[in-house]
N, C-alpha and C. Protein backbone atom coordinates (compact mmCIF):
# COMPACT_ATOMS: atom_id res chain seq x y z
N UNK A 1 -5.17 31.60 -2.95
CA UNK A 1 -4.35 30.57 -3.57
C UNK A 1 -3.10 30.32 -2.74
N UNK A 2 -2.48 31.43 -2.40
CA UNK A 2 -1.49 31.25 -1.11
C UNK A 2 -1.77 30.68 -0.15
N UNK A 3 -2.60 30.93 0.52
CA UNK A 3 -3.06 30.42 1.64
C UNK A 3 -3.25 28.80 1.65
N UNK A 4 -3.54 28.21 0.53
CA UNK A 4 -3.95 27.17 0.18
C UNK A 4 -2.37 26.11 0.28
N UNK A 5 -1.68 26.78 -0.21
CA UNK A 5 -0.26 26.20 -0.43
C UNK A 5 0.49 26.71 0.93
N UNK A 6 0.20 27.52 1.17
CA UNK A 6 1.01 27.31 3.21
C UNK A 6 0.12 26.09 3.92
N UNK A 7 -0.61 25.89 3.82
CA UNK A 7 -1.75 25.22 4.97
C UNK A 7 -1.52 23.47 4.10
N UNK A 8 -0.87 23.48 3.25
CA UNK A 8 -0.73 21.65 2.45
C UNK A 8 0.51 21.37 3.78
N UNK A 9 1.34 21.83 3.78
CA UNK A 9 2.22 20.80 4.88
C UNK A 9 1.84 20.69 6.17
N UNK A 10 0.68 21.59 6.19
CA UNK A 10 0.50 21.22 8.34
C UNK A 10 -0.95 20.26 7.83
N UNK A 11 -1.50 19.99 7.02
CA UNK A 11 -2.47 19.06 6.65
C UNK A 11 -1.97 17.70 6.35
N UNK A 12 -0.86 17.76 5.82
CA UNK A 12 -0.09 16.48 5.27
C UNK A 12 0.43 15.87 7.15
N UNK A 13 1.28 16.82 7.24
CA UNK A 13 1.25 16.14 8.60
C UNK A 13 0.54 15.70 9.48
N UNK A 14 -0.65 16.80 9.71
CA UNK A 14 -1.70 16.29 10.61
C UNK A 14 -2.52 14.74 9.69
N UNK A 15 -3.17 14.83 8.82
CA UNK A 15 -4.03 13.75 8.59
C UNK A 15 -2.85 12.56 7.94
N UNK A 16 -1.40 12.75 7.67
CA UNK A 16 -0.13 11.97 7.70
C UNK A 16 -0.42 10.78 9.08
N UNK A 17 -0.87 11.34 10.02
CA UNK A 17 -0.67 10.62 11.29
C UNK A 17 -2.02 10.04 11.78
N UNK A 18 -2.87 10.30 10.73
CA UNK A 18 -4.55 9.26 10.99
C UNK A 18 -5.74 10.68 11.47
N UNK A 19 -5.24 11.53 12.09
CA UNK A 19 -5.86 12.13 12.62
C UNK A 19 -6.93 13.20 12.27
N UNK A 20 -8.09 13.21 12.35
CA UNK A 20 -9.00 13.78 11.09
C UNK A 20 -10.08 13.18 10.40
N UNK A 21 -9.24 11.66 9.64
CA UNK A 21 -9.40 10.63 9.22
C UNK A 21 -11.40 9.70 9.96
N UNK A 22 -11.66 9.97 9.24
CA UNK A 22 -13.25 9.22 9.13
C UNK A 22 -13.37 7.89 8.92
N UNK A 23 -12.52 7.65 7.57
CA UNK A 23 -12.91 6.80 7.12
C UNK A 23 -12.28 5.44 7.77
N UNK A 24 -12.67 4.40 8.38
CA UNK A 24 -11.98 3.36 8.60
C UNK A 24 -10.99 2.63 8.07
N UNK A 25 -11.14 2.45 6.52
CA UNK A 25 -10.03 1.68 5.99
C UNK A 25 -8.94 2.60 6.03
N UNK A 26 -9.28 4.13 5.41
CA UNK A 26 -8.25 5.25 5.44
C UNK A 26 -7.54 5.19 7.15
N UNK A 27 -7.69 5.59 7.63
CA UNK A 27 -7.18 5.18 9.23
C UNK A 27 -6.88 4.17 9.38
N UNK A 28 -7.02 2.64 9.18
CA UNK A 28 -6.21 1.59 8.95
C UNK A 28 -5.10 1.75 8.24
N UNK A 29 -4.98 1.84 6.89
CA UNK A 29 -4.25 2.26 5.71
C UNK A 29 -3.30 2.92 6.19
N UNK A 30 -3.41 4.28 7.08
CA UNK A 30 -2.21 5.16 7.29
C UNK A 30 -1.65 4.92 8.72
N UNK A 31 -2.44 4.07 9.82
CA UNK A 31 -1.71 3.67 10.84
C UNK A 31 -0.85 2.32 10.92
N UNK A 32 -1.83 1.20 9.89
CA UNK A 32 -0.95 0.51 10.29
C UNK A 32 -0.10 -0.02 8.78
N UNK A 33 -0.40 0.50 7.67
CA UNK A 33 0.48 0.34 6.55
C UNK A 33 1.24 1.51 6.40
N UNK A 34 1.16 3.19 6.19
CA UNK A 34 2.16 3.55 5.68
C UNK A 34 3.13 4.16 7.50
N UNK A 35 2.13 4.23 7.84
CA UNK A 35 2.77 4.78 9.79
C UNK A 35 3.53 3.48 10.54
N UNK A 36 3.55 2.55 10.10
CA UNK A 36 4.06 1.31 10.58
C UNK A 36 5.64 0.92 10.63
N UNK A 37 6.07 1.04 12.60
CA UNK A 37 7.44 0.91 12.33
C UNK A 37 7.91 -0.07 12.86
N UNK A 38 6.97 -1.15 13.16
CA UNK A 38 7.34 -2.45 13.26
C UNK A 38 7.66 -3.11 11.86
N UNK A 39 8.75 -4.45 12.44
CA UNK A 39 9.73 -5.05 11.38
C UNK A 39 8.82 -6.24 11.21
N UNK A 40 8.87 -6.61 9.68
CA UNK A 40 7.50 -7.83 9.65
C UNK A 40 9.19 -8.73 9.34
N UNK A 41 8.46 -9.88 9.27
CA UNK A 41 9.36 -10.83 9.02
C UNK A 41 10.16 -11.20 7.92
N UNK A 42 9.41 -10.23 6.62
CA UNK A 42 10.07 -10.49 5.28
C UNK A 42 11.32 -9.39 5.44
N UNK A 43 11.27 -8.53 6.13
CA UNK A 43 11.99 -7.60 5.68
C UNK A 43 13.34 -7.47 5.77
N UNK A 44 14.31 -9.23 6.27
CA UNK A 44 15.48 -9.49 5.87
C UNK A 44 15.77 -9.61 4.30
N UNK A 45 14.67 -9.89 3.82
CA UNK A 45 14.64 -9.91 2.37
C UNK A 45 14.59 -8.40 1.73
N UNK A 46 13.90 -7.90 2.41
CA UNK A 46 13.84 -6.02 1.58
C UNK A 46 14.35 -4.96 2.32
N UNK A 47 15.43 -4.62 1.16
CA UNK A 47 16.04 -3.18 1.72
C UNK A 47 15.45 -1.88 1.75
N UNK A 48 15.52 -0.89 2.23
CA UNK A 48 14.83 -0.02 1.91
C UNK A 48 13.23 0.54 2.25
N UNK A 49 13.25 1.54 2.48
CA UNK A 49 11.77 2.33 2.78
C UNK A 49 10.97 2.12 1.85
N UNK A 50 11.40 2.16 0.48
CA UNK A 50 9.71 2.14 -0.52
C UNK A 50 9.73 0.26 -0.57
N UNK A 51 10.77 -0.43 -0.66
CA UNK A 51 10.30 -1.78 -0.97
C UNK A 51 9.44 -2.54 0.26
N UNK A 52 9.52 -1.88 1.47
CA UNK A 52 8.73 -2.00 2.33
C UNK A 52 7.61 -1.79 2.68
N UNK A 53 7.62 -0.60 2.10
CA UNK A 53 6.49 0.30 1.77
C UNK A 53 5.30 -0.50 0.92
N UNK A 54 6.36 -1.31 -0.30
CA UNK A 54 5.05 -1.59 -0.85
C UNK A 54 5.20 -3.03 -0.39
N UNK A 55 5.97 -3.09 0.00
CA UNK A 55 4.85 -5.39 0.97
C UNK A 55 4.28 -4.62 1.85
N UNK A 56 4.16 -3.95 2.52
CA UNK A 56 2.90 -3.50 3.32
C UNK A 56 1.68 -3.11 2.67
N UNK A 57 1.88 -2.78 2.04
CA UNK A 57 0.43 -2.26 0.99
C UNK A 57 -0.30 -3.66 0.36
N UNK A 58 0.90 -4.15 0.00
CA UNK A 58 -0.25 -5.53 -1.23
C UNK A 58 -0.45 -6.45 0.07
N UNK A 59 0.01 -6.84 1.39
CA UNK A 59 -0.25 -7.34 2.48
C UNK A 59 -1.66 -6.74 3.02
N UNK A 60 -1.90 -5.52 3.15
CA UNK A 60 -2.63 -5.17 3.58
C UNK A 60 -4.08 -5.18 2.61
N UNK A 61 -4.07 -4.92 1.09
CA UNK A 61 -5.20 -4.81 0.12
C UNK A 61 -4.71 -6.47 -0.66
N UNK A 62 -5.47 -6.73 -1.28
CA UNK A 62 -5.33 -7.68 -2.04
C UNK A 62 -6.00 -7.57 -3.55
N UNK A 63 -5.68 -6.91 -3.93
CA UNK A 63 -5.77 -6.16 -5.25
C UNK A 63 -5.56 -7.68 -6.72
N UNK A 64 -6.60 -7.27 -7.20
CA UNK A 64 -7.05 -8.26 -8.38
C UNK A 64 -5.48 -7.83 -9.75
N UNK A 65 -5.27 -6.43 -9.68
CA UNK A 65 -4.19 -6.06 -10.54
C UNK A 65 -3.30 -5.12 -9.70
N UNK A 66 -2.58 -5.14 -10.03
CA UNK A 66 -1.35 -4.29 -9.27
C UNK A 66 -0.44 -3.77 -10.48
N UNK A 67 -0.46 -2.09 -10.67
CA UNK A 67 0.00 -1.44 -11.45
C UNK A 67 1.26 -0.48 -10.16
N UNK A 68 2.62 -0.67 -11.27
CA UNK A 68 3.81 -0.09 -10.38
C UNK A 68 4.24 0.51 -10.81
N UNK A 69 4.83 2.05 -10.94
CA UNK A 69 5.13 3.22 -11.77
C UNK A 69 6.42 3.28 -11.76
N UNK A 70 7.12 2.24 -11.69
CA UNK A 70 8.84 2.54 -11.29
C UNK A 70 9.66 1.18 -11.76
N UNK A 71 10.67 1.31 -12.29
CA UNK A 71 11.50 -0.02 -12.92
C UNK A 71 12.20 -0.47 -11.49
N UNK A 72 12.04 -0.25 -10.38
CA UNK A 72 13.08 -0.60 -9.71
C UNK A 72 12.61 -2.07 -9.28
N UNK A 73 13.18 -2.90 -9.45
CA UNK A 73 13.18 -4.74 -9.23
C UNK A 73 12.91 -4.91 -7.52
N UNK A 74 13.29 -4.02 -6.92
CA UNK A 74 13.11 -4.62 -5.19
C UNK A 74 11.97 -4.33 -5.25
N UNK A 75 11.23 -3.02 -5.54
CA UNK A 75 9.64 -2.63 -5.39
C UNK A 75 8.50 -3.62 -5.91
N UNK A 76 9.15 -3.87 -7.15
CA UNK A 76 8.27 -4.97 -7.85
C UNK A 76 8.17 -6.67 -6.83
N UNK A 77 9.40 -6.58 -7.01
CA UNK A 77 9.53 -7.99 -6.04
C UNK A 77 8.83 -8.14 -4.51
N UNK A 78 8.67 -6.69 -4.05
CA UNK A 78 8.43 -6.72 -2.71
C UNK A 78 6.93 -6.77 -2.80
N UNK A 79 6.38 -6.42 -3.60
CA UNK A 79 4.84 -6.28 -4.24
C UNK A 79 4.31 -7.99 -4.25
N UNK A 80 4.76 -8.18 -5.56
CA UNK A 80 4.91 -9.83 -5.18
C UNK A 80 4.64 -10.66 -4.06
N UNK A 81 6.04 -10.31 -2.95
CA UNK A 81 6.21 -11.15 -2.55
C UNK A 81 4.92 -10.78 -1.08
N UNK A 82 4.31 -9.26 -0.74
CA UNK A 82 3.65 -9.04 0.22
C UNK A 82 2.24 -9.16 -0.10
N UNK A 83 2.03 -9.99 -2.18
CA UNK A 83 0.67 -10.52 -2.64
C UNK A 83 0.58 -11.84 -1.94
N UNK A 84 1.46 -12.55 -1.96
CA UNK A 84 1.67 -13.72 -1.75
C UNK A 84 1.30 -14.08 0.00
N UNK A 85 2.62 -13.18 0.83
CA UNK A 85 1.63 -13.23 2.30
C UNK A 85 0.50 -12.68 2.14
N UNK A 86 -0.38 -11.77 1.84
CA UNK A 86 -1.41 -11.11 1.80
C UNK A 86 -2.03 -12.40 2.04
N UNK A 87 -1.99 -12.99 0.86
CA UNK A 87 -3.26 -14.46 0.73
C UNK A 87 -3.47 -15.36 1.87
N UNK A 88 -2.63 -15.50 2.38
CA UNK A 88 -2.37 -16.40 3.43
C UNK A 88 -2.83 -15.47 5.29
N UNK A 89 -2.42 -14.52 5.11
CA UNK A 89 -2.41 -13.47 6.06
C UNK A 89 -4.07 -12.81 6.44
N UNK A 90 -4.14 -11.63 6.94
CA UNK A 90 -5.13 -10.99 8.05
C UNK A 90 -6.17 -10.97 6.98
N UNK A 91 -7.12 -10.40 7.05
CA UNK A 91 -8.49 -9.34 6.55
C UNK A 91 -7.89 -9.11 5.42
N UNK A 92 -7.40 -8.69 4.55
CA UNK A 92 -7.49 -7.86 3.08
C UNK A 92 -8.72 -7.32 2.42
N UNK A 93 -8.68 -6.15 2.26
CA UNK A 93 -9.62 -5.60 1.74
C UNK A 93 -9.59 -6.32 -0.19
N UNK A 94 -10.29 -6.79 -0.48
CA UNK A 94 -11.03 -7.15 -1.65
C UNK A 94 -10.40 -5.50 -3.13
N UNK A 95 -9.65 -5.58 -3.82
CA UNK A 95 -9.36 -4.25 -4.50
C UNK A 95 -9.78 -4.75 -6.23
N UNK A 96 -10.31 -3.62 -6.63
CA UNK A 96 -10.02 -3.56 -8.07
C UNK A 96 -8.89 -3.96 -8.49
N UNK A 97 -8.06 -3.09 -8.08
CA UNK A 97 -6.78 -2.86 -8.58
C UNK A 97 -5.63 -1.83 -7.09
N UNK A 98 -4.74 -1.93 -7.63
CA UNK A 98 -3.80 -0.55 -6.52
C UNK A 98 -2.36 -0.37 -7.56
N UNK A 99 -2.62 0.96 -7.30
CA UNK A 99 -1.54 1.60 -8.33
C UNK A 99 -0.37 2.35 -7.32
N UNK A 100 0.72 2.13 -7.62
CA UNK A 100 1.95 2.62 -6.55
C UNK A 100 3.21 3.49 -7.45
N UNK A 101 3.28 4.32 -7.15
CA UNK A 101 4.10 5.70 -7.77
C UNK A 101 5.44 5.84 -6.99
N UNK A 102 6.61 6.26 -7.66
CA UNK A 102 7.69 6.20 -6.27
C UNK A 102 8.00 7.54 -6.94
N UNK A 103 8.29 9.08 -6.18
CA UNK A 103 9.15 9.89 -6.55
C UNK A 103 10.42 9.64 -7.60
N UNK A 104 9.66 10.75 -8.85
CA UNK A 104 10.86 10.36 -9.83
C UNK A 104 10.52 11.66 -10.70
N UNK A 105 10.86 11.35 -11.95
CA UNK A 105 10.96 12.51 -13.00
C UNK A 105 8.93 12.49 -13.48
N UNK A 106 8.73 11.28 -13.20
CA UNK A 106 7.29 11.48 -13.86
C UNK A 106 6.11 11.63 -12.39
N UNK A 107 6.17 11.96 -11.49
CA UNK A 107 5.57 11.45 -10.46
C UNK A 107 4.70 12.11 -10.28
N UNK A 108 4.36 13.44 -10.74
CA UNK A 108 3.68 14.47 -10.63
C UNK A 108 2.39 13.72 -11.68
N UNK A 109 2.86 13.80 -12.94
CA UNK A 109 2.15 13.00 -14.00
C UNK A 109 1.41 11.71 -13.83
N UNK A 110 2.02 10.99 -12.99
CA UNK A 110 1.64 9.71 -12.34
C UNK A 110 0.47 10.06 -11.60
N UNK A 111 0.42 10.58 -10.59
CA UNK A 111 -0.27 10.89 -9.35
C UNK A 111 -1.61 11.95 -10.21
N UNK A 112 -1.33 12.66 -11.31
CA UNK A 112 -2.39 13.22 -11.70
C UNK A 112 -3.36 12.04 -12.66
N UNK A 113 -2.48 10.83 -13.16
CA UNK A 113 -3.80 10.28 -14.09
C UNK A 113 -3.96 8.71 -13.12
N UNK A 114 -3.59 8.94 -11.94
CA UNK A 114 -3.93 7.96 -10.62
C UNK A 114 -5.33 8.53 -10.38
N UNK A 115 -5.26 9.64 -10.37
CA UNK A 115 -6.29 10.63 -10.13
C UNK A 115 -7.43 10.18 -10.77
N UNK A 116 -7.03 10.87 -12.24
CA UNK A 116 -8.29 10.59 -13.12
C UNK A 116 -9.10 9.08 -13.22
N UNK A 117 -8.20 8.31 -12.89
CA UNK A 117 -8.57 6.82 -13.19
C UNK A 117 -9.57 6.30 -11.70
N UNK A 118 -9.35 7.25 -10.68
CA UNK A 118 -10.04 6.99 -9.69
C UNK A 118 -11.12 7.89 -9.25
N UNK A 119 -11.30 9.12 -10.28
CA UNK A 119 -12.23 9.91 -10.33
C UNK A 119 -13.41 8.97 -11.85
N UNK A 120 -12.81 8.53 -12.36
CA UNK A 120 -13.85 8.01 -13.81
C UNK A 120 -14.25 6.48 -13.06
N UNK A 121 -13.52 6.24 -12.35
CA UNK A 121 -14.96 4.53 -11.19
C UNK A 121 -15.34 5.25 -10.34
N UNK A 122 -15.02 6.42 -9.69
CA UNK A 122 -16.31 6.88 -8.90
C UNK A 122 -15.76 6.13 -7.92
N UNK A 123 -14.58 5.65 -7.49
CA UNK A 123 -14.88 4.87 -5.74
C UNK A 123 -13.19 5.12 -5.99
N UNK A 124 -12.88 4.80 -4.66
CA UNK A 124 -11.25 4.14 -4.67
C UNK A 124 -10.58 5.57 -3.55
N UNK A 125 -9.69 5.68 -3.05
CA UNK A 125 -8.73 6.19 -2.06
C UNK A 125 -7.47 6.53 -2.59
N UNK A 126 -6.86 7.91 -2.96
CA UNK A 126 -5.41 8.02 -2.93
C UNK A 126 -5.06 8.56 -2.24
N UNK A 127 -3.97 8.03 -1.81
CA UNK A 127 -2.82 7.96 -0.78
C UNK A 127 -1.38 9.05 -0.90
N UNK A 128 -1.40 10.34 -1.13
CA UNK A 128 -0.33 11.13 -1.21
C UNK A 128 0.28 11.52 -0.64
N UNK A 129 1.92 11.17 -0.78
CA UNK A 129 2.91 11.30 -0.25
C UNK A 129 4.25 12.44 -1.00
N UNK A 130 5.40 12.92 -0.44
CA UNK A 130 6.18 13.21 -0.67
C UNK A 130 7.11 12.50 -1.14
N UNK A 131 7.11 11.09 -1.06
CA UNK A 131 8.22 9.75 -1.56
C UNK A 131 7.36 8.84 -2.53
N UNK A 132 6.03 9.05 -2.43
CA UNK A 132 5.31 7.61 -3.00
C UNK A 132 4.15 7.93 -3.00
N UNK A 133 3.06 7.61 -3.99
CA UNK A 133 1.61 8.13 -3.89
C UNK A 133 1.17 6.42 -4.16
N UNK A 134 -0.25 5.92 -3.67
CA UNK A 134 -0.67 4.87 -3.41
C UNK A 134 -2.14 4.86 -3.76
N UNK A 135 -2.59 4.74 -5.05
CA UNK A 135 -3.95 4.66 -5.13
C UNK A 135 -4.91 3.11 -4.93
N UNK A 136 -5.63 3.16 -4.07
CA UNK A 136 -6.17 1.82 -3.86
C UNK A 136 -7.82 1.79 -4.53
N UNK A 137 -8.62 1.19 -5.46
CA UNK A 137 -9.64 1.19 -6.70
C UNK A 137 -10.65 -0.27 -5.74
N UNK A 138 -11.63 0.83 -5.43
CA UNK A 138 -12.72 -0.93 -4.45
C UNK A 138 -13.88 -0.09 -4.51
N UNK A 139 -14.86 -0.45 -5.07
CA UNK A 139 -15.95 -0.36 -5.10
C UNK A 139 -16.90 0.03 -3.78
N UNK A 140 -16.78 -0.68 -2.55
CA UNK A 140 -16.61 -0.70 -1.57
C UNK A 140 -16.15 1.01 -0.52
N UNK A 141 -15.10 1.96 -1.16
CA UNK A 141 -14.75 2.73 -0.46
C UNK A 141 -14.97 3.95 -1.56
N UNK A 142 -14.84 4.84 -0.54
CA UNK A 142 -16.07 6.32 -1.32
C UNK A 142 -14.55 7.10 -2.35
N UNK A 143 -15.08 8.17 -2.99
CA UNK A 143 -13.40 8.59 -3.89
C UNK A 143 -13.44 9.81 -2.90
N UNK A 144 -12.09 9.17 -2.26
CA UNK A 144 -11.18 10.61 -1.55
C UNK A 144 -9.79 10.50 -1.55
N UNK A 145 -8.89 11.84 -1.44
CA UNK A 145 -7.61 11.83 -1.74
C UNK A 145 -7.22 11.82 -0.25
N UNK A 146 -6.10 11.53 0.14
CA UNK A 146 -5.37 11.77 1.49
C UNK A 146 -3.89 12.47 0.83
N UNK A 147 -3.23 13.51 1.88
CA UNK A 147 -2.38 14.01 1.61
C UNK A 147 -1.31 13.21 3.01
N UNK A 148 -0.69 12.62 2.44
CA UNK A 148 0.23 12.05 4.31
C UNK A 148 1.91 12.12 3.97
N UNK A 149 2.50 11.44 5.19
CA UNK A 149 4.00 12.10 4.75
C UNK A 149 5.23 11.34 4.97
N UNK A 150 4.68 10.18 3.89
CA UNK A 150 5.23 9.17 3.52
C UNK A 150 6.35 9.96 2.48
């Protein structure tokens, strides 16, 4: 059980940085949405690491519902506003849904029934971080967790 809990931060880091990584969209997902340190063009509009965080995400998936675990108005807005380029913009993967968690008092709780909800469809990708967990729900992609170090 020890062993298990020394060996989570050199895993987070290593597959944090793509590497490991099989799956194509997952290796998309973490190189060029959460590993991404180029400046897109909205981002005179958004302050901050997570509101960025998430216009890269709804830019990148194009998710039928978008569930956000946090009251903060820039996150929401930035969601929005990176649905909106999404449409207009690259490839988007086709989503059920994508659920986005920001470190807080409930986040642990969050990230465990992100879980369940993507273990009971049987398909979908979460995305775990130390700042933000990112579950993406597509029929399309197999159910696996990523640990990265966002």
């Amino acid at each position: 059980m020890l062993l298990k809990h020394l060996k989570r931060p050199i895993k987070r880091r290593w597959r944090g940085r793509g590497n490991g990584v099989h799956s194509p969209f997952a290796y998309r997902f973490i190189t060029e949405v959460l590993r991404q340190k180029d400046a897109y063009y909205a981002y005179d509009q958004l302050d901050g690491y997570l509101p960025r965080l998430a216009y890269r995400v709804a830019l990148c998936v194009s998710p039928q519902h978008v569930t956000c675990h946090t009251d903060d108005p820039a996150i929401v807005r930035a969601l929005q506003l990176g649905h909106r380029h999404g449409l207009l913009n690259r490839r988007p993967i086709d989503a059920d849904y994508v659920e986005l968690t920001v470190k807080g008092p409930s986040f642990s709780a969050d990230i465990a029934a992100m879980r369940d909800r993507l273990d009971a469809a049987g398909c979908g990708m979460l995305f775990e971080g130390r700042r933000a967990a990112i579950a993406v729900c597509s029929t399309i992609l197999p159910r696996t967790d990523y640990l990265t170090d966002t």
